[in-house]
N, C-alpha and C. Protein backbone atom coordinates (compact mmCIF):
# COMPACT_ATOMS: atom_id res chain seq x y z
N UNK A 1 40.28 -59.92 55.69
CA UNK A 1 39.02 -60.64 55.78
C UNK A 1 39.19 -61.88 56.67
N UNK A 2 38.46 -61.83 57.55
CA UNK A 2 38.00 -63.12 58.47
C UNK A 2 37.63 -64.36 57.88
N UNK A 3 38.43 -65.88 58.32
CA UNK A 3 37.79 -66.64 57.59
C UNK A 3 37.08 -67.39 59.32
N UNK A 4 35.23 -67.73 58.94
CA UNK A 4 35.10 -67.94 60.23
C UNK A 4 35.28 -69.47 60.63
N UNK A 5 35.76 -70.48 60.62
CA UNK A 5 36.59 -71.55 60.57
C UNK A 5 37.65 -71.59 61.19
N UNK A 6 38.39 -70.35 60.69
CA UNK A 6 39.68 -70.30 61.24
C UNK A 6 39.82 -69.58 62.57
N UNK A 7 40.58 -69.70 63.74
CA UNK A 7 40.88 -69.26 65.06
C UNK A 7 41.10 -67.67 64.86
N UNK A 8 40.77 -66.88 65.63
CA UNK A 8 40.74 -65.40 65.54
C UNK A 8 41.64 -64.84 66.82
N UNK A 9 42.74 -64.04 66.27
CA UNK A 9 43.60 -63.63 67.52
C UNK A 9 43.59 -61.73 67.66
N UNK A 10 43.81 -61.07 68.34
CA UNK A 10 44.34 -59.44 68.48
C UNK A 10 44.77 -59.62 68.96
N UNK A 11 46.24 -58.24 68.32
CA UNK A 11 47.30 -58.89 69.52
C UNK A 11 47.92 -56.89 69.19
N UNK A 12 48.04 -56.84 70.93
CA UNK A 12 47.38 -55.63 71.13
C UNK A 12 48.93 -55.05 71.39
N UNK A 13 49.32 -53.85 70.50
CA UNK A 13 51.01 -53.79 71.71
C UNK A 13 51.17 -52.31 70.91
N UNK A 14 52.39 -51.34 71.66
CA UNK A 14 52.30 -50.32 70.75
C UNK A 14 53.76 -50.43 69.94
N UNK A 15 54.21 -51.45 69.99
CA UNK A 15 56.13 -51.94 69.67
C UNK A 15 55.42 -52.14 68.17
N UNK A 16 55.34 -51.14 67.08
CA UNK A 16 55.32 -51.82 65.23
C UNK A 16 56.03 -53.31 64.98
N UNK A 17 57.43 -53.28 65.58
CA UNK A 17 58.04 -54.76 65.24
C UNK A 17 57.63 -55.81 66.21
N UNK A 18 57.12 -55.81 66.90
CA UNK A 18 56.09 -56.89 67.66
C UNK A 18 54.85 -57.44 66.78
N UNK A 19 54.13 -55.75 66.75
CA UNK A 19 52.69 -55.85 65.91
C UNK A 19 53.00 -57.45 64.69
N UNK A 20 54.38 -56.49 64.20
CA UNK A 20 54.39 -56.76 62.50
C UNK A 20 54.84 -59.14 62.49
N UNK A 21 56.21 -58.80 63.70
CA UNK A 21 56.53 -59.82 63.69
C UNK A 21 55.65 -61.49 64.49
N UNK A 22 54.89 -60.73 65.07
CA UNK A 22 53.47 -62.09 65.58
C UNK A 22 52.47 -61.95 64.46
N UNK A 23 51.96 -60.67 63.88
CA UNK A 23 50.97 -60.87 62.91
C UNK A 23 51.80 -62.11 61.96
N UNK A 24 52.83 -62.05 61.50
CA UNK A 24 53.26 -63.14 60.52
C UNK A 24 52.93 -64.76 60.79
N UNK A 25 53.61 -64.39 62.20
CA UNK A 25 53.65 -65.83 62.94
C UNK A 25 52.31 -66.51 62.58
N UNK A 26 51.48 -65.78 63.37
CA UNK A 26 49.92 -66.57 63.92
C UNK A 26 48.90 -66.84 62.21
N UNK A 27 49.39 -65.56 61.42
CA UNK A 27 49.02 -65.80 60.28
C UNK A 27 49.44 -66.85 59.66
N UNK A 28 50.49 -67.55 59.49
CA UNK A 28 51.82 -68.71 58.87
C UNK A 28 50.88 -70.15 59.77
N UNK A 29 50.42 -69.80 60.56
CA UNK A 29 50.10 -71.04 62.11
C UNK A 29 48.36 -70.99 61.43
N UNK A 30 47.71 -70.54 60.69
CA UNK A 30 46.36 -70.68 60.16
C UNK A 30 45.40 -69.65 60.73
N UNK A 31 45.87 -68.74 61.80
CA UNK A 31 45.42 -67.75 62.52
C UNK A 31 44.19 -66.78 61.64
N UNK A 32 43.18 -66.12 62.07
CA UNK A 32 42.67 -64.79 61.34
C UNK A 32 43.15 -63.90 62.26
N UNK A 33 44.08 -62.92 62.05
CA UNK A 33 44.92 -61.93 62.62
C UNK A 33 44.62 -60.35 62.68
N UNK A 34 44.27 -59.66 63.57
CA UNK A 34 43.86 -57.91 63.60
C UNK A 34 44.61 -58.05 64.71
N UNK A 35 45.02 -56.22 64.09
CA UNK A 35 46.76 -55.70 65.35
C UNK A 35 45.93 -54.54 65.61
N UNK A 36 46.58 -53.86 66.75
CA UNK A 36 45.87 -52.52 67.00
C UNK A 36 47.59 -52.24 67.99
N UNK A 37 47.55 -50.53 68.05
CA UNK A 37 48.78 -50.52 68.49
C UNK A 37 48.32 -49.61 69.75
N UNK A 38 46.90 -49.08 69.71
CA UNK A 38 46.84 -48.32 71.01
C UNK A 38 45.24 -49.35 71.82
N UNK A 39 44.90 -48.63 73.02
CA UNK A 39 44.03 -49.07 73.52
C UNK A 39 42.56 -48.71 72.83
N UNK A 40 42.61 -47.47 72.67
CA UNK A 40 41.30 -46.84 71.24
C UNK A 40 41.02 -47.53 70.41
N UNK A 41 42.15 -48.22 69.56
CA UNK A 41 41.92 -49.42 68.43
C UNK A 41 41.79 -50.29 68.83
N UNK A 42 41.82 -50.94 69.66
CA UNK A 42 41.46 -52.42 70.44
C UNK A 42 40.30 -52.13 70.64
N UNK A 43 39.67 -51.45 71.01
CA UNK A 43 38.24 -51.49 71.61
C UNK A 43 37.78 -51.40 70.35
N UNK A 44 37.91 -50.34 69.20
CA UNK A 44 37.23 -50.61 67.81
C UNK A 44 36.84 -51.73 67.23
N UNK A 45 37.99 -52.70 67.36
CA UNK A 45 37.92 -53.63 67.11
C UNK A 45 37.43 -54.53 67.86
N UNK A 46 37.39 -54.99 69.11
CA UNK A 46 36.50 -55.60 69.79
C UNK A 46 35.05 -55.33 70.03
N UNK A 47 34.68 -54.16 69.76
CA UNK A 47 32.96 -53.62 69.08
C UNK A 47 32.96 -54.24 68.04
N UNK A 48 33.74 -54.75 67.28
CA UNK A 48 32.98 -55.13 65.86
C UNK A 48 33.26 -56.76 65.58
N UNK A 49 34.16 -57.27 66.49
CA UNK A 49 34.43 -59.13 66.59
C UNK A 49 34.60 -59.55 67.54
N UNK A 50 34.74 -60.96 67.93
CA UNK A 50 34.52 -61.58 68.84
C UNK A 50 36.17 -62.08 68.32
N UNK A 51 36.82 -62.27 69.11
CA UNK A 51 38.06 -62.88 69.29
C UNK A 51 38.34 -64.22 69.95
N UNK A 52 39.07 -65.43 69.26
CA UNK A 52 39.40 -66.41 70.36
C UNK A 52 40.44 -66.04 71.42
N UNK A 53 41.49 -65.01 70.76
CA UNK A 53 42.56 -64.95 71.72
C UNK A 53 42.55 -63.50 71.40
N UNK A 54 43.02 -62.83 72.60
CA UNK A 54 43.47 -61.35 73.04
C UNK A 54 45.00 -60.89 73.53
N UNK A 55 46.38 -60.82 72.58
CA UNK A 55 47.49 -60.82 73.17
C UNK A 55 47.41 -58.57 73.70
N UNK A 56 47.77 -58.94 75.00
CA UNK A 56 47.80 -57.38 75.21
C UNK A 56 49.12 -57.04 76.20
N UNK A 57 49.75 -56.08 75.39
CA UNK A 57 50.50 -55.55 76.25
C UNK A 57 50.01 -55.34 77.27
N UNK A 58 50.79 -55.00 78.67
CA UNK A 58 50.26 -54.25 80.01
C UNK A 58 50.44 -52.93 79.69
N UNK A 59 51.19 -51.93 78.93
CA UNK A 59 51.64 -50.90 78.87
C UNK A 59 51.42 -49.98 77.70
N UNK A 60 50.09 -49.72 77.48
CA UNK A 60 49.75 -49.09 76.15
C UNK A 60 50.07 -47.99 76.11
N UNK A 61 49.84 -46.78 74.90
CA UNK A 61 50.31 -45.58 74.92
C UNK A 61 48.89 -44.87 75.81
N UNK A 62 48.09 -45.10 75.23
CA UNK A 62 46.35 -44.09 75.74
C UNK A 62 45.47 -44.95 77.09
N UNK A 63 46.10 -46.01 77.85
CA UNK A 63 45.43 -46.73 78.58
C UNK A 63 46.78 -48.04 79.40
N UNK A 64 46.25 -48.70 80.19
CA UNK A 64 46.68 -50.37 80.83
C UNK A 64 45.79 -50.77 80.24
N UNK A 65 47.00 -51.71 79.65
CA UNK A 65 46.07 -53.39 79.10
C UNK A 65 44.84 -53.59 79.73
N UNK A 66 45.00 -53.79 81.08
CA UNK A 66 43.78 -54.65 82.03
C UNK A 66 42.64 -53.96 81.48
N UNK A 67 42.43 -52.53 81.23
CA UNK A 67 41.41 -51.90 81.12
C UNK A 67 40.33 -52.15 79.66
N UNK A 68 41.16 -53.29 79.24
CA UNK A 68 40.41 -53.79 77.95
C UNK A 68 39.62 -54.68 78.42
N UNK A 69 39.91 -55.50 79.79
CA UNK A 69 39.42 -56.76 79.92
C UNK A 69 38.37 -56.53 80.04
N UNK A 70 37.41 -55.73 80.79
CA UNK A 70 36.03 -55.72 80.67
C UNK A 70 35.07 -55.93 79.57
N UNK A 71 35.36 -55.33 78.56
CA UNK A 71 35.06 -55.19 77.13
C UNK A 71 35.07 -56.87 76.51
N UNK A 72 36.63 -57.04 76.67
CA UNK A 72 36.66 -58.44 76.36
C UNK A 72 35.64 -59.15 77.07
N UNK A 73 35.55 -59.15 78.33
CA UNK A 73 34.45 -60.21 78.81
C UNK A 73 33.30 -59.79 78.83
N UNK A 74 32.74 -58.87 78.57
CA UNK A 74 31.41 -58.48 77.93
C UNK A 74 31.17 -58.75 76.79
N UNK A 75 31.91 -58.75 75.40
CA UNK A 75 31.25 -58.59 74.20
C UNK A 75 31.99 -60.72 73.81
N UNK A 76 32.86 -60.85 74.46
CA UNK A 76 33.35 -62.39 74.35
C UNK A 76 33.85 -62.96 75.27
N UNK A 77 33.16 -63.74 76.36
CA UNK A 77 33.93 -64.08 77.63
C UNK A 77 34.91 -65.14 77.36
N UNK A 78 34.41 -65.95 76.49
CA UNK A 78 35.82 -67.24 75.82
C UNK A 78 36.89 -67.02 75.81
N UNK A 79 37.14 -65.32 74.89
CA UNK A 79 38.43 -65.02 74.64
C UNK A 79 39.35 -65.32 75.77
N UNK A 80 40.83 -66.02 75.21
CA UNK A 80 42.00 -66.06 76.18
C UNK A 80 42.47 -64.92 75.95
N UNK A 81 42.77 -64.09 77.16
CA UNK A 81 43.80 -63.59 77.46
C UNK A 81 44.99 -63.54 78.24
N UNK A 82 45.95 -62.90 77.30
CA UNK A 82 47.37 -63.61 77.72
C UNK A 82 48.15 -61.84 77.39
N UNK A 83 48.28 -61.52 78.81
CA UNK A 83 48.74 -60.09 78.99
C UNK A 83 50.68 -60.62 78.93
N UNK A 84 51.52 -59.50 78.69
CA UNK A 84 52.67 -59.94 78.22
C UNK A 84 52.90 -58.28 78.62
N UNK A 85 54.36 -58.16 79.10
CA UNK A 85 54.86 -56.69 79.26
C UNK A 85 56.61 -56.86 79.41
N UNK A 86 56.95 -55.69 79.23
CA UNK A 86 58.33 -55.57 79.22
C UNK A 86 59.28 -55.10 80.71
N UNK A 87 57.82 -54.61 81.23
CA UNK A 87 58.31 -53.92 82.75
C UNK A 87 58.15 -55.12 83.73
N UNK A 88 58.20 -55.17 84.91
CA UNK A 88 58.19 -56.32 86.21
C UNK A 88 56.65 -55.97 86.69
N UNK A 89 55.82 -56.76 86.56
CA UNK A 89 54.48 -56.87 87.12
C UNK A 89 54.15 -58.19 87.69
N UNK A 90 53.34 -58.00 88.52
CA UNK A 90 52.98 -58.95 89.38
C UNK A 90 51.52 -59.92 89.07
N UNK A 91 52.08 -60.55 87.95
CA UNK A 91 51.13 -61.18 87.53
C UNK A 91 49.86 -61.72 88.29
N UNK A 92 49.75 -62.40 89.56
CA UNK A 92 49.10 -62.96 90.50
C UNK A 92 48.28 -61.14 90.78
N UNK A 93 48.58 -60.13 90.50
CA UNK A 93 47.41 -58.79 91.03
C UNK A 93 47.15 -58.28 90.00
N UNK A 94 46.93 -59.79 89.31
CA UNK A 94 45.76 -58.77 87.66
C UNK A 94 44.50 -59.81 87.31
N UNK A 95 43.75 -59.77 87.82
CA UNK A 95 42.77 -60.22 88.15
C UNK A 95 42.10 -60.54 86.26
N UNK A 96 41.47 -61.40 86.04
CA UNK A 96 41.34 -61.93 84.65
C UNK A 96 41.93 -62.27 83.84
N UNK A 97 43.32 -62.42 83.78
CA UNK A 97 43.98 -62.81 82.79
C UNK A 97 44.31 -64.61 82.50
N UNK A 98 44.31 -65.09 81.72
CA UNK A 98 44.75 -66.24 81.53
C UNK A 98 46.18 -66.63 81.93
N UNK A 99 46.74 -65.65 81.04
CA UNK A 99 48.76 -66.02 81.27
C UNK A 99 48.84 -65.09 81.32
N UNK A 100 50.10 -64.61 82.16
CA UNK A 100 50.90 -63.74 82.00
C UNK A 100 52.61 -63.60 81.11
N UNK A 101 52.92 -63.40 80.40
CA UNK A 101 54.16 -63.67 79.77
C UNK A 101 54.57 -62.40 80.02
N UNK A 102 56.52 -62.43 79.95
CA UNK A 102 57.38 -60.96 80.21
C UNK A 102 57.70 -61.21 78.88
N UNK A 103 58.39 -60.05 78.76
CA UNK A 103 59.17 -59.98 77.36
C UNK A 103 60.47 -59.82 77.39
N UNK A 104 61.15 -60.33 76.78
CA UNK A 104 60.95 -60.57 75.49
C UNK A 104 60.16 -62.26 75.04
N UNK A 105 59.11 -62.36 74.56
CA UNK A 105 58.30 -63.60 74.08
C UNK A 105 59.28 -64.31 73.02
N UNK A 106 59.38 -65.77 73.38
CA UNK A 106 59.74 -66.49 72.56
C UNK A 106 58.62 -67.38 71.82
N UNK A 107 58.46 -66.87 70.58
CA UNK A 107 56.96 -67.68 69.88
C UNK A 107 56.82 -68.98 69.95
N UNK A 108 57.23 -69.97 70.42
CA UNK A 108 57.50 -71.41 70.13
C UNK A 108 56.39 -71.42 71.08
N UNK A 109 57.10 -70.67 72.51
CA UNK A 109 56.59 -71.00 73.86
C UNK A 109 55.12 -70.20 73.99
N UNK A 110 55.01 -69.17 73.04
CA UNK A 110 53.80 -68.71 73.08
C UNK A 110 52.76 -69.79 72.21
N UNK A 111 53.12 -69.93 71.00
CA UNK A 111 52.41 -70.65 70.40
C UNK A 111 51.61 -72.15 70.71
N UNK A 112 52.59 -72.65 71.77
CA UNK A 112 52.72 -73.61 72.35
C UNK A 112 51.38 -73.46 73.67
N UNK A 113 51.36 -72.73 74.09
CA UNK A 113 50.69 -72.04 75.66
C UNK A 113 49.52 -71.81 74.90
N UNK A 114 48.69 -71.18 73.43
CA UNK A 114 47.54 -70.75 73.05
C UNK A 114 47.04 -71.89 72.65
N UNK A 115 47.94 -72.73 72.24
CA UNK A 115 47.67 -74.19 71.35
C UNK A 115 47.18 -75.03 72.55
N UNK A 116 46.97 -75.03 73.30
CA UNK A 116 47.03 -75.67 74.76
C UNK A 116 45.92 -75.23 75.04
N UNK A 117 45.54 -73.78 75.51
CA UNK A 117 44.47 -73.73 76.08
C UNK A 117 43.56 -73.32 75.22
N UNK A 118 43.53 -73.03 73.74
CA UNK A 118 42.13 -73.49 72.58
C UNK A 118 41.96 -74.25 72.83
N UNK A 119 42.90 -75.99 72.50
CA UNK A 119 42.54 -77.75 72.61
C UNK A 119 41.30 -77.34 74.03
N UNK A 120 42.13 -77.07 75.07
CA UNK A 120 40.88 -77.23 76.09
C UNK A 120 39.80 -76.83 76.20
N UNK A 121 39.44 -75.31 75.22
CA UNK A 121 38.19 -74.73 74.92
C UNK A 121 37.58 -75.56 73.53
N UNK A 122 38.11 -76.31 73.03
CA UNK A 122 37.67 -76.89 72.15
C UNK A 122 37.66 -76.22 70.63
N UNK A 123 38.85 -75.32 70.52
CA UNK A 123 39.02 -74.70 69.19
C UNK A 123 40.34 -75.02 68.89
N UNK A 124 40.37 -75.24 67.74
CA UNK A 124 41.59 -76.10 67.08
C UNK A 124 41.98 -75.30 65.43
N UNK A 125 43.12 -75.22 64.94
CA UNK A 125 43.63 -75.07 63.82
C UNK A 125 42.96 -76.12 62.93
């Protein structure tokens, strides 16, 4: 259950110990947290909420990340997104994204980077 007060994240990847180990994080940090592990469930879920933040792999099993972004900026243009991958991409030829992060993510530095650009949209913990 959503609390609507609290900051709303998806964080989109098909790695279970990714899913499992940021859902904790962002949840522990005051977060409202929904995981999806393919591109099909991301969109389910973005039909039915509006998200502050969108973490997406580049490399889904049924789709590319990027191919969410439309959706995202149709149904919530606010949402940050902050695409993250394990392969070498060229961040500067992905047109909409906020950040780009490689992996392996160190949460300090992620947490740090979302905390940053909510303050500037004006959403806060």
């Amino acid at each position: 259950m959503f609390i609507p007060s609290k900051p709303s994240i998806l964080i989109i990847d098909d790695d279970t110990a990714i899913l499992r180990a940021f859902m904790r994080i962002f949840q522990k940090k005051g977060y409202n947290v929904a995981i999806a592990a393919k591109g099909a469930e991301a969109i389910e879920k973005l039909n039915c909420l509006c998200f502050d933040v969108a973490l997406i792999d580049f490399c889904l099993p049924d789709m590319e990340g990027t191919k969410l972004f439309s959706l995202i900026e149709h149904n919530s243009p606010r949402t940050l997104k902050i695409m993250w991958s394990g392969k070498i991409v060229a961040p500067e030829r992905i047109s909409g994204i906020d950040t780009f992060l490689g992996k392996p993510i160190q949460p300090e530095k992620l947490l740090s980077i979302i905390d940053s650009k909510l303050k500037n949209r004006d959403i806060e913990l």
